[in-house]
PDB file of N, CA and C in Angstrom:
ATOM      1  N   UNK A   1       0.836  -1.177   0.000  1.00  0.00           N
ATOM      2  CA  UNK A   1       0.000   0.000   0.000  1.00  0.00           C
ATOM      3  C   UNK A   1       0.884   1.245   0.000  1.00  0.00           C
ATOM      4  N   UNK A   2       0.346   2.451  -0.860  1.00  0.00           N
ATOM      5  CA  UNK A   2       1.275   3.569  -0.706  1.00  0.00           C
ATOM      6  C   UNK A   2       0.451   4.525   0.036  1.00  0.00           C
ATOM      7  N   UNK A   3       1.438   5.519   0.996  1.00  0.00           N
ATOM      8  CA  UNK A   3       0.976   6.602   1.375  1.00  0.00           C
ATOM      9  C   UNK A   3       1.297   7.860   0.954  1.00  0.00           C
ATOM     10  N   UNK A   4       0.361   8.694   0.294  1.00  0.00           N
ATOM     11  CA  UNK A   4       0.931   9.518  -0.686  1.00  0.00           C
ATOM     12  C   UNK A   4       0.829  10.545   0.263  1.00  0.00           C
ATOM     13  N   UNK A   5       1.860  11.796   0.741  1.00  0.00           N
ATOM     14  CA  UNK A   5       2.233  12.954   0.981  1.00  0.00           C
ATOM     15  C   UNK A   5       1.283  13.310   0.695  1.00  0.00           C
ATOM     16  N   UNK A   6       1.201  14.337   1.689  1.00  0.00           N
ATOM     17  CA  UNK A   6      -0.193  16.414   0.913  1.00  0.00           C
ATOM     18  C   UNK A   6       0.744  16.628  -0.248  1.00  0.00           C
ATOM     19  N   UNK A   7       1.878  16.556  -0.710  1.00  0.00           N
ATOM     20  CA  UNK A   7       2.247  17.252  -1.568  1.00  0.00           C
ATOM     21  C   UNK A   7       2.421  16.655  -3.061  1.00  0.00           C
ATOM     22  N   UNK A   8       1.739  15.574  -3.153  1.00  0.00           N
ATOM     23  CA  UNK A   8       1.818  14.256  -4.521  1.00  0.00           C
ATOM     24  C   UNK A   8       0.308  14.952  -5.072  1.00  0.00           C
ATOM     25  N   UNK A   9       0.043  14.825  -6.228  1.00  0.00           N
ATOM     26  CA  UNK A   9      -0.520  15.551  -7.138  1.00  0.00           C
ATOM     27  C   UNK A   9      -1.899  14.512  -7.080  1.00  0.00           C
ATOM     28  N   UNK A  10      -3.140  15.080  -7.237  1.00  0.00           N
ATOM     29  CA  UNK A  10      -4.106  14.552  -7.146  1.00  0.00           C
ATOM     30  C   UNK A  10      -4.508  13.401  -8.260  1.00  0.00           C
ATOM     31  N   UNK A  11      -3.948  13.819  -9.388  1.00  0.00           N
ATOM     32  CA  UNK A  11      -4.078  13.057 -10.666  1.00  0.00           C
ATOM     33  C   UNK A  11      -3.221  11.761 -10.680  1.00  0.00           C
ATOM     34  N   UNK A  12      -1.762  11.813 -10.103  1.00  0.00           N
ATOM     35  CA  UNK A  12      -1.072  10.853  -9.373  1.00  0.00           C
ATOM     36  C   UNK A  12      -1.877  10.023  -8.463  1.00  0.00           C
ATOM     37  N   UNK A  13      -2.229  10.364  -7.551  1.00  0.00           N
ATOM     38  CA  UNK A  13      -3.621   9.529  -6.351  1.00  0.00           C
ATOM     39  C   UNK A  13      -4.196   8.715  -7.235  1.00  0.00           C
ATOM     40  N   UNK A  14      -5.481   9.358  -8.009  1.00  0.00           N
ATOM     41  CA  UNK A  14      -6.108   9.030  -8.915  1.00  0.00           C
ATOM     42  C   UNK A  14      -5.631   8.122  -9.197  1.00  0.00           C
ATOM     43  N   UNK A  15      -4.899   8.259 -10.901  1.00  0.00           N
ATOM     44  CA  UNK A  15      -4.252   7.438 -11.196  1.00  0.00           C
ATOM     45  C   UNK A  15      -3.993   6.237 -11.082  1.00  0.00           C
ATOM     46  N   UNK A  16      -2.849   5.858  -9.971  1.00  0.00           N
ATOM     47  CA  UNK A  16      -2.429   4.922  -9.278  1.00  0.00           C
ATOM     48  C   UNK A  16      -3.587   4.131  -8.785  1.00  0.00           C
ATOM     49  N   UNK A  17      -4.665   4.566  -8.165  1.00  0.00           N
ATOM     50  CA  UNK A  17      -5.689   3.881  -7.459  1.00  0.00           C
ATOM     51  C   UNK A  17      -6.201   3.331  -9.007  1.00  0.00           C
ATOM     52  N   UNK A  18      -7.009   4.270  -9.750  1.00  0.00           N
ATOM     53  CA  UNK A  18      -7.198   3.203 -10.986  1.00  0.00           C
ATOM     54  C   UNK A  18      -6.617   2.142 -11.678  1.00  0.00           C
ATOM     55  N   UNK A  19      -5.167   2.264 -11.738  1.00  0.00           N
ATOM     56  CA  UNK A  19      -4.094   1.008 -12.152  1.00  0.00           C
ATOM     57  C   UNK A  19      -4.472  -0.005 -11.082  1.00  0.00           C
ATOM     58  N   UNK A  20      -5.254   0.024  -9.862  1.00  0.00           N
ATOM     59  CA  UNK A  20      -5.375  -1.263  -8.859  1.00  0.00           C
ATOM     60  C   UNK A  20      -4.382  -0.482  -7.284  1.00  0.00           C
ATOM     61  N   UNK A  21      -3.510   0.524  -7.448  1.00  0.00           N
ATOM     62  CA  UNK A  21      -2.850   0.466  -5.720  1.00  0.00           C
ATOM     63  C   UNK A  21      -3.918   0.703  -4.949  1.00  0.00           C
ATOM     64  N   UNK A  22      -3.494   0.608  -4.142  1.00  0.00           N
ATOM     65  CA  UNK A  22      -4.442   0.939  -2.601  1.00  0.00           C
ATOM     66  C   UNK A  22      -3.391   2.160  -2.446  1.00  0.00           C
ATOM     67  N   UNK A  23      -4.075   3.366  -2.553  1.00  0.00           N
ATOM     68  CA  UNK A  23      -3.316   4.623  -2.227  1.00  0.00           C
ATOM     69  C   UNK A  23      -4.285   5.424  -1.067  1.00  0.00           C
ATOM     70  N   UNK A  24      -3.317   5.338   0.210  1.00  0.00           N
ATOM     71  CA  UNK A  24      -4.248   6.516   1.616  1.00  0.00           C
ATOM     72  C   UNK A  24      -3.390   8.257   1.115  1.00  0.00           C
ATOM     73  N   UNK A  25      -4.136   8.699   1.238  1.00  0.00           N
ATOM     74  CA  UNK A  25      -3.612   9.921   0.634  1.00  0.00           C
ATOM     75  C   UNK A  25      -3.905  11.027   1.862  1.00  0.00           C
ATOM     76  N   UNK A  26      -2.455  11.563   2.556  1.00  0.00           N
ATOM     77  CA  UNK A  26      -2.916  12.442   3.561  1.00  0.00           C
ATOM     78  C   UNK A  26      -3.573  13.542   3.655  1.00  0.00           C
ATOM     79  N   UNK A  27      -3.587  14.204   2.772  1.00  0.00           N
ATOM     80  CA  UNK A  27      -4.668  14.921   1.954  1.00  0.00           C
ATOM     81  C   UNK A  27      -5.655  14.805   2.260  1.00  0.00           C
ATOM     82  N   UNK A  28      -6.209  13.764   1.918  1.00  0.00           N
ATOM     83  CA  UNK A  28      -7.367  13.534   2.281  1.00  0.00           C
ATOM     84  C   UNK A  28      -7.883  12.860   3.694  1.00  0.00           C
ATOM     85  N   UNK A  29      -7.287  12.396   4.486  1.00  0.00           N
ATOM     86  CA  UNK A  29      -7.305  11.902   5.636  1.00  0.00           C
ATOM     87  C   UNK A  29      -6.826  12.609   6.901  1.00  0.00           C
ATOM     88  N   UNK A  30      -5.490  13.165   6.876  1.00  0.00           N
ATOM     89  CA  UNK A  30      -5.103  14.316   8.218  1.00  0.00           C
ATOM     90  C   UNK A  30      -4.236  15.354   7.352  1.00  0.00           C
ATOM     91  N   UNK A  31      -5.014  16.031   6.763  1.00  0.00           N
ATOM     92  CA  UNK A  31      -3.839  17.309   5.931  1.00  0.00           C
ATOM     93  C   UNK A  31      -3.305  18.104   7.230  1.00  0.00           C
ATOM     94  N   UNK A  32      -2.091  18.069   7.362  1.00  0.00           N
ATOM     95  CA  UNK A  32      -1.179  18.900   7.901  1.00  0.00           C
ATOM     96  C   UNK A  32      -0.222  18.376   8.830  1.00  0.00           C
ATOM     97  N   UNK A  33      -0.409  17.210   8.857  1.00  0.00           N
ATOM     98  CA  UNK A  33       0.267  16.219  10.234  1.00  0.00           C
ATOM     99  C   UNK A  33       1.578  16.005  10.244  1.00  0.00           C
ATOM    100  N   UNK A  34       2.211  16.225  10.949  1.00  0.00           N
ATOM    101  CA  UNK A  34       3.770  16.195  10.599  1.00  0.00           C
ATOM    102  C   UNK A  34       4.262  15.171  10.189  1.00  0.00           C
ATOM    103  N   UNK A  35       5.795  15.122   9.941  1.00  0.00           N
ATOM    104  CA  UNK A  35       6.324  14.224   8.970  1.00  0.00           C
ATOM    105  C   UNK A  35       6.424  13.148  10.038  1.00  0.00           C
ATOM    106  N   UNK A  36       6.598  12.903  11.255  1.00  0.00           N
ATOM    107  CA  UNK A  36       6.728  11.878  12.113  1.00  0.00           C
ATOM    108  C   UNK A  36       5.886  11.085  12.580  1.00  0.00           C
ATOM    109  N   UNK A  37       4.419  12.001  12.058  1.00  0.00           N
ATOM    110  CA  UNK A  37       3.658  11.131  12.325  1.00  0.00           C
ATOM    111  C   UNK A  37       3.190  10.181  11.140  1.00  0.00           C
ATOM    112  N   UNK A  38       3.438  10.582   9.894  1.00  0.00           N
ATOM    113  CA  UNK A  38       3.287   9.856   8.688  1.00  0.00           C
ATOM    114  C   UNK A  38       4.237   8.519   8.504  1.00  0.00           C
ATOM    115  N   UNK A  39       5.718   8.956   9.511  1.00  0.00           N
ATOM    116  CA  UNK A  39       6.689   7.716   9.416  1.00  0.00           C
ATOM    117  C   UNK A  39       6.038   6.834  10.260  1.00  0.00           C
ATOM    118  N   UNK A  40       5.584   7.098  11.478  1.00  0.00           N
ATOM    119  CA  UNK A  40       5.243   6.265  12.459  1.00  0.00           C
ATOM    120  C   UNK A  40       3.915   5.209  11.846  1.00  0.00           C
ATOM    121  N   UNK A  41       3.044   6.108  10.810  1.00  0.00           N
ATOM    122  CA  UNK A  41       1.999   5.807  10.483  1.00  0.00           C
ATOM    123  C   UNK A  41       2.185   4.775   9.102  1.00  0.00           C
ATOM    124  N   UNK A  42       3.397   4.780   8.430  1.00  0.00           N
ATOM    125  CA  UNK A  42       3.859   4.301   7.365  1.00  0.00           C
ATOM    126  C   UNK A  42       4.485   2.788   8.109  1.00  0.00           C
ATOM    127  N   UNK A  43       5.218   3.131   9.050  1.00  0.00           N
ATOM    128  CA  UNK A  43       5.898   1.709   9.727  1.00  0.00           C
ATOM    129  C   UNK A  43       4.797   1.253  10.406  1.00  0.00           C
ATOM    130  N   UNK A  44       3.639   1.518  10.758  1.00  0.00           N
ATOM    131  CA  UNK A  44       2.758   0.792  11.627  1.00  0.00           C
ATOM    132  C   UNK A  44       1.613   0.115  10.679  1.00  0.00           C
ATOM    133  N   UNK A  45       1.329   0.623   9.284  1.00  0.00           N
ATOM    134  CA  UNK A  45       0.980  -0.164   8.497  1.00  0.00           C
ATOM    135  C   UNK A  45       1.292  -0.906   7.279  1.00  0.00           C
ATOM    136  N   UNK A  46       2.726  -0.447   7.518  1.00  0.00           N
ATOM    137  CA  UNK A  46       3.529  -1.431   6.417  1.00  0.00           C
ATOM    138  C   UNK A  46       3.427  -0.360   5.034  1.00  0.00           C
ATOM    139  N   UNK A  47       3.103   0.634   5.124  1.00  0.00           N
ATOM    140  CA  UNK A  47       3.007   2.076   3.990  1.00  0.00           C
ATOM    141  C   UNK A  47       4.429   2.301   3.130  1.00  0.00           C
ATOM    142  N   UNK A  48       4.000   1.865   1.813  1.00  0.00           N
ATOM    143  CA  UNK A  48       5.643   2.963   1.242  1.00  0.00           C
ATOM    144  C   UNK A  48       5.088   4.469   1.059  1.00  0.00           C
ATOM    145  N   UNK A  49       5.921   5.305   1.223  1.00  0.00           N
ATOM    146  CA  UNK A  49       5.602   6.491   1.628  1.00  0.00           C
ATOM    147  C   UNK A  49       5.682   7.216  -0.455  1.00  0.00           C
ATOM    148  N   UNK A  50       5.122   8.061  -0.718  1.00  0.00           N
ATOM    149  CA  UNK A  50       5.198   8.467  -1.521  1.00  0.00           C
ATOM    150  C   UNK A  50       5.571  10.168  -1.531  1.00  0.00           C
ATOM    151  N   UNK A  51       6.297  10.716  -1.709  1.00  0.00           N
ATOM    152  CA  UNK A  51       6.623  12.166  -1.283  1.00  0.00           C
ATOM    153  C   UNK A  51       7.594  12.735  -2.855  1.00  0.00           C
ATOM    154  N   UNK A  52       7.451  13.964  -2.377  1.00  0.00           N
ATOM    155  CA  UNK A  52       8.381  15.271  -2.878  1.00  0.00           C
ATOM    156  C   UNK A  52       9.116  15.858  -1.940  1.00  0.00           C
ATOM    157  N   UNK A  53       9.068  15.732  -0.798  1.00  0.00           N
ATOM    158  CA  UNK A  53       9.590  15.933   0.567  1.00  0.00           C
ATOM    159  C   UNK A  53      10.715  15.161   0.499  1.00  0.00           C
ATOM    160  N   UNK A  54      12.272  15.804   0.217  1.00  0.00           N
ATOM    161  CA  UNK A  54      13.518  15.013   0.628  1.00  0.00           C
ATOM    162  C   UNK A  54      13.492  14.882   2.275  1.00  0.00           C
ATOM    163  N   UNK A  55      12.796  15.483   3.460  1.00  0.00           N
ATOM    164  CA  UNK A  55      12.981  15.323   4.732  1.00  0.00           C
ATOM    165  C   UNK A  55      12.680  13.817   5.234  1.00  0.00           C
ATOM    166  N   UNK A  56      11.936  13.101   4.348  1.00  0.00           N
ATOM    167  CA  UNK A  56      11.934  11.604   4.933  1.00  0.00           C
ATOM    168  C   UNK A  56      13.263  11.030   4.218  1.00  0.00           C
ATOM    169  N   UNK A  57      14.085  11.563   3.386  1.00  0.00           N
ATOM    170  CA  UNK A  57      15.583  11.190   3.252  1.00  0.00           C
ATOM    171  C   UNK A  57      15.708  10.793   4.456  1.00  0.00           C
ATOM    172  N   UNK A  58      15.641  12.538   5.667  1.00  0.00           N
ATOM    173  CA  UNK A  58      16.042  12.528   6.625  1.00  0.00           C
ATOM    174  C   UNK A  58      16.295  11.218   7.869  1.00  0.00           C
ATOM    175  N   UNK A  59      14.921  10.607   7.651  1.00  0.00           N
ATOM    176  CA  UNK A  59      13.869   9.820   8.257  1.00  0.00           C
ATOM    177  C   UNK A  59      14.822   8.659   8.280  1.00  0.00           C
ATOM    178  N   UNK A  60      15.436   8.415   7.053  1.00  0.00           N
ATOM    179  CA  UNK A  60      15.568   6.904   6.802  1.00  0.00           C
ATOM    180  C   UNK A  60      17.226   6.893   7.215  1.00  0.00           C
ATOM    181  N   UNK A  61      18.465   7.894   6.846  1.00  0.00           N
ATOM    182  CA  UNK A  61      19.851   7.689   6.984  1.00  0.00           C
ATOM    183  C   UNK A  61      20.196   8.225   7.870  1.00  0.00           C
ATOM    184  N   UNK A  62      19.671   9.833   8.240  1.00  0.00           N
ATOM    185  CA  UNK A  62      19.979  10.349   9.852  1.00  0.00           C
ATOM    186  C   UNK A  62      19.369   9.855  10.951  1.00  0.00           C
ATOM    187  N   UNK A  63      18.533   9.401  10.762  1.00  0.00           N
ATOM    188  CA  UNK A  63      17.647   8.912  12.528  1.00  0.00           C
ATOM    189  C   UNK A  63      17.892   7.472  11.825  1.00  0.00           C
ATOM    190  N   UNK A  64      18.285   6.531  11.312  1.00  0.00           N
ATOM    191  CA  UNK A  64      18.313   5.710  10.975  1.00  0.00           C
ATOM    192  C   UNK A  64      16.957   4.499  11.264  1.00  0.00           C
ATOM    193  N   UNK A  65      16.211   4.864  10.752  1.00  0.00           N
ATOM    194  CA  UNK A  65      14.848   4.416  10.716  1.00  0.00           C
ATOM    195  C   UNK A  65      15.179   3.019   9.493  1.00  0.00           C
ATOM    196  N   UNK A  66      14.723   2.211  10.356  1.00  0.00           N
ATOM    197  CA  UNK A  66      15.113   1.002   9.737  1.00  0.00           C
ATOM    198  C   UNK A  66      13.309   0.241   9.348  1.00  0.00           C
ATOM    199  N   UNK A  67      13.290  -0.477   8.026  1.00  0.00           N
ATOM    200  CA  UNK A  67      11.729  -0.974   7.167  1.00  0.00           C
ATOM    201  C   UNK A  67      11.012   0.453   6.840  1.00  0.00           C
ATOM    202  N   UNK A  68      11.721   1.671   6.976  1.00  0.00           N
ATOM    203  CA  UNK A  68      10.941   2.582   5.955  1.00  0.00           C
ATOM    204  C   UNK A  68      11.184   2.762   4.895  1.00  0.00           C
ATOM    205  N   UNK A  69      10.440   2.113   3.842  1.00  0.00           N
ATOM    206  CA  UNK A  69      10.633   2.859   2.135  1.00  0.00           C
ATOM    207  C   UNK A  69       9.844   4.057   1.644  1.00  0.00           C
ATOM    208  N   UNK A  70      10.663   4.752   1.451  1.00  0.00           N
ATOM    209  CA  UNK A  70      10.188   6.443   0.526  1.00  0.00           C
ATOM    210  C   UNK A  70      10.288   6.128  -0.991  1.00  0.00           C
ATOM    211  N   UNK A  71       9.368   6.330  -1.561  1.00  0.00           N
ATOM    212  CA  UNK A  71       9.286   6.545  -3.270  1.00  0.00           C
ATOM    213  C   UNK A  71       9.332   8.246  -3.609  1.00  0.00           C
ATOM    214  N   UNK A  72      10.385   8.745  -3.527  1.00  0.00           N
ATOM    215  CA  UNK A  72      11.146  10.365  -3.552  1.00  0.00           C
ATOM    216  C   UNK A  72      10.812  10.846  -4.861  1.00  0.00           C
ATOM    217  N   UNK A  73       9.832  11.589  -5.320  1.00  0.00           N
ATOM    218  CA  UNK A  73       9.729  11.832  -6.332  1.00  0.00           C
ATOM    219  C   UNK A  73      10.441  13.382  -6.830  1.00  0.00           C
ATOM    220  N   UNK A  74      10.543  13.863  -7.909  1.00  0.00           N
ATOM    221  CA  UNK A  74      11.516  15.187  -7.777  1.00  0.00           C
ATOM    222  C   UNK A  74      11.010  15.455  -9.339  1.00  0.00           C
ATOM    223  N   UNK A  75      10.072  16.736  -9.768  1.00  0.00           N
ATOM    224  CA  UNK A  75       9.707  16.789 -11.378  1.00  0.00           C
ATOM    225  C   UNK A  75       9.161  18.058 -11.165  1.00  0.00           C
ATOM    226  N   UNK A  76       9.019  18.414 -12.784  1.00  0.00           N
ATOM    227  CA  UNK A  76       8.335  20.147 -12.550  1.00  0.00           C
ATOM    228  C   UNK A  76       6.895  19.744 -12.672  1.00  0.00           C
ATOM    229  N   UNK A  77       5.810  20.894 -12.385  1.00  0.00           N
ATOM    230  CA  UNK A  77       4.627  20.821 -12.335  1.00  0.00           C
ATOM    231  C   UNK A  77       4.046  20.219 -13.675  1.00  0.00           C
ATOM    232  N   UNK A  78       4.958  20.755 -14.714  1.00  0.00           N
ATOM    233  CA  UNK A  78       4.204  20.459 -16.100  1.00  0.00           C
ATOM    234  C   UNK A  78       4.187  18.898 -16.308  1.00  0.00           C
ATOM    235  N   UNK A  79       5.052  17.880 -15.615  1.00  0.00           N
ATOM    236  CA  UNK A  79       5.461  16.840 -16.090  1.00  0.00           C
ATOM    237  C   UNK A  79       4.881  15.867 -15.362  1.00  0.00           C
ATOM    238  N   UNK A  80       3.438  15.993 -14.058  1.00  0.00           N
ATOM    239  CA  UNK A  80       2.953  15.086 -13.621  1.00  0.00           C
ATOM    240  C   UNK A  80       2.157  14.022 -14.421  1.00  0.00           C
ATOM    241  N   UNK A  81       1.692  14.142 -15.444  1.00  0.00           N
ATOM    242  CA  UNK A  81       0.963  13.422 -16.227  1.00  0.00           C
ATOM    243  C   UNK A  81       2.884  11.565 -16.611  1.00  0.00           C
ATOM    244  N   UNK A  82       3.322  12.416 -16.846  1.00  0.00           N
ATOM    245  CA  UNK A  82       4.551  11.725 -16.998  1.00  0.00           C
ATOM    246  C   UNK A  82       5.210  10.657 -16.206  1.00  0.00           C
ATOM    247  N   UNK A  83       4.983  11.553 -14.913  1.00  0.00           N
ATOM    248  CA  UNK A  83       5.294  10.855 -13.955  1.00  0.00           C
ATOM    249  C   UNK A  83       4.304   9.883 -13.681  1.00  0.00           C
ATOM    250  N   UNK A  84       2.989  10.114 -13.227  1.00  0.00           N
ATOM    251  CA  UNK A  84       1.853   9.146 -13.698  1.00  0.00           C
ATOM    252  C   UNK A  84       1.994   7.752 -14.687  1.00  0.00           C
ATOM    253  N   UNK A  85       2.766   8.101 -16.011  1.00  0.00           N
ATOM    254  CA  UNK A  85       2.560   6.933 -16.417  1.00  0.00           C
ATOM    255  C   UNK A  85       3.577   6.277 -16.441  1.00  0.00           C
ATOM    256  N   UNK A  86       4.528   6.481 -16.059  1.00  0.00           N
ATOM    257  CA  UNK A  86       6.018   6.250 -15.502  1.00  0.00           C
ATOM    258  C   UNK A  86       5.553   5.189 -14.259  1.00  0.00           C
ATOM    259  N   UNK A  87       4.689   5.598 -13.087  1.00  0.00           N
ATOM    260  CA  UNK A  87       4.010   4.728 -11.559  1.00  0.00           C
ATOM    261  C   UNK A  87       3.282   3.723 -11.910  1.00  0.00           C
ATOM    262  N   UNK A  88       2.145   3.790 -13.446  1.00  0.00           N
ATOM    263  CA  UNK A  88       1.375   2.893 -13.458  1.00  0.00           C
ATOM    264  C   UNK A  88       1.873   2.028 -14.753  1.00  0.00           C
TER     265      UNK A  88
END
């Protein structure tokens, strides 16, 4: 299951859920919740995290948070459709 960041593009969500993922999207569930609680919330249900946020870099090599996977995404606005079919 992925957990997509407030900051992953709605059409991405979409998307992905139509190809078949199971995508929780914080967005839509606790918009604003800090990043620790999304790790805690990612390791407690087995979540790969989906972000634009390099701070769960942070997450995983400085606090050395061990069974968290981040899918780090990094693109300009124009190119989400791209990225989209690049995920599915």
């Amino acid at each position: 299951m992925i957990l997509a960041d407030e900051n992953i593009h709605s059409f991405i969500i979409n998307s992905l859920r139509h190809s078949g993922f199971t995508v929780i999207s914080v967005n839509e569930l606790s918009k604003g919740i800090k990043d620790e609680k999304i790790v805690h919330w990612a390791l407690e249900e087995n979540y790969i995290i989906l972000t634009e946020d390099k701070d769960f870099g942070e997450w995983v090599f400085a606090h050395h948070i061990k069974n968290l996977s981040v899918l780090f995404l990094r693109y300009s606005f124009e190119d989400y459709k791209i990225i989209t079919n690049t995920l599915c």
